[in-house]
Protein backbone atom coordinates (compact mmCIF):
# COMPACT_ATOMS: atom_id res chain seq x y z
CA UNK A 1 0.00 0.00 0.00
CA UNK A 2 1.59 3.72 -0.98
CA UNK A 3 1.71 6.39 1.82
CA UNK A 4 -1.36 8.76 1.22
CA UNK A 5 -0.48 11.98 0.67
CA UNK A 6 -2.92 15.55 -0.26
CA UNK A 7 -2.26 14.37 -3.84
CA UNK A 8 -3.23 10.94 -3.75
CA UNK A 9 -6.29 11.57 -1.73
CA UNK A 10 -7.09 14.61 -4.06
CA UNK A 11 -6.86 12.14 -7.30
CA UNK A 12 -9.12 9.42 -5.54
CA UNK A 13 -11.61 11.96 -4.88
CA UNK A 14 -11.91 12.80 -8.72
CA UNK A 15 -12.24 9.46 -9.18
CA UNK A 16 -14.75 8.82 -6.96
CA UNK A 17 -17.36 12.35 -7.81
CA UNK A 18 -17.00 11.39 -11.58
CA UNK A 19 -17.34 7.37 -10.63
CA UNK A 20 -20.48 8.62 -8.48
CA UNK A 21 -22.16 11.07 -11.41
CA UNK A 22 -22.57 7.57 -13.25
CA UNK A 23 -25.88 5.79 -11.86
CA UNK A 24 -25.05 2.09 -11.17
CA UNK A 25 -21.13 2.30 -11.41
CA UNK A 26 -19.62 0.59 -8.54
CA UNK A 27 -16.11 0.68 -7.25
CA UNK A 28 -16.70 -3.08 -8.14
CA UNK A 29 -17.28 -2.37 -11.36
CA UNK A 30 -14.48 0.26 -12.07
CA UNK A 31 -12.24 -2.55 -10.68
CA UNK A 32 -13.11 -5.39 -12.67
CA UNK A 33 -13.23 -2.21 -16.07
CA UNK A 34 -9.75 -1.12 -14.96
CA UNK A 35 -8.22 -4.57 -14.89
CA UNK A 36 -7.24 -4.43 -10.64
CA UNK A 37 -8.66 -5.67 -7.62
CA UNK A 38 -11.88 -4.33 -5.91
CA UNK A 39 -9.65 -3.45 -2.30
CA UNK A 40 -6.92 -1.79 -4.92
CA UNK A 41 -9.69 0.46 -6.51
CA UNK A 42 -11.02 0.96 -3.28
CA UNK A 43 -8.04 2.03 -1.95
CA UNK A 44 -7.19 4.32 -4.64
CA UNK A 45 -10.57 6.27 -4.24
CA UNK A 46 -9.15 6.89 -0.77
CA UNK A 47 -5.70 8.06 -1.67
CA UNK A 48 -3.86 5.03 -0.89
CA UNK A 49 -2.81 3.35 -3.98
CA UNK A 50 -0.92 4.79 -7.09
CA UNK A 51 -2.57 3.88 -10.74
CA UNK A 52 -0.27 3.33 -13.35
CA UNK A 53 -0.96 5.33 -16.27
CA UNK A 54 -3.04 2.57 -17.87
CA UNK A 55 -5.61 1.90 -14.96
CA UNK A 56 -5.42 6.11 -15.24
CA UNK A 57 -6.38 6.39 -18.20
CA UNK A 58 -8.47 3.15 -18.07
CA UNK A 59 -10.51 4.85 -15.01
CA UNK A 60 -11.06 7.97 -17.50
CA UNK A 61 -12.52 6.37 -19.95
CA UNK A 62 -15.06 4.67 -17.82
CA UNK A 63 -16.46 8.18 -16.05
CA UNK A 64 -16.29 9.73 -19.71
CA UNK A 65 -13.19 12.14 -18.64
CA UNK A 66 -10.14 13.48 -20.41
CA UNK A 67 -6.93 11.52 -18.22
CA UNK A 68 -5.24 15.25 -17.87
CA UNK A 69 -8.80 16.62 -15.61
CA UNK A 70 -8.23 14.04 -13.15
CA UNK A 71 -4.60 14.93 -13.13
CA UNK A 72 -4.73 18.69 -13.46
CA UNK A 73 -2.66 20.59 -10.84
CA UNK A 74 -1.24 17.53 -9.08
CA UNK A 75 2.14 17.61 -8.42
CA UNK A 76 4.09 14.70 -6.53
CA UNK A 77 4.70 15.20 -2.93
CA UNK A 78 8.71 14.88 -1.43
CA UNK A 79 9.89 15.34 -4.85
CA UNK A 80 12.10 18.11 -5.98
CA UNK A 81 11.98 19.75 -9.08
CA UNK A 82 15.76 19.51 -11.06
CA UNK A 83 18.39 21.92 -10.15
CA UNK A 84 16.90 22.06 -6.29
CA UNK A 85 18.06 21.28 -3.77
């Protein structure tokens, strides 16, 4: 299991409002869409899991989203940007 940071939590709950705008989709369903485990997808709603890009991108298509909106503004936490440091 990842460490949950603002970011991670942040990126689950996209997930999760555009998951929820969609009558009848379950986490079990994203899951079993996206190719991972219902207590993986559940934990990535709540911040503590890190998609790879294809279960990203995989999630977006399900809730009808561009990939970037879910990612917009994000930045990785404890990282530091080249030339810092």
């Amino acid at each position: 299991m990842a460490l949950k940071t603002p970011e991670s939590e942040e990126f689950g709950a996209r997930v999760r409002a555009a998951r929820e705008q969609i009558e009848g989709l379950t986490q079990e369903r994203m899951a079993h869409a996206s190719g991972v485990t219902s207590s993986y997808y559940s934990n990535l709603e709540r911040g503590l899991a890190n998609p790879t890009f294809d279960v990203i991108v995989t999630i977006a298509d399900q809730v009808n989203v561009d990939p970037a909106e879910l990612m917009r503004g994000l930045k990785p936490s404890g990282l530091r940007r080249r030339g810092t440091s």
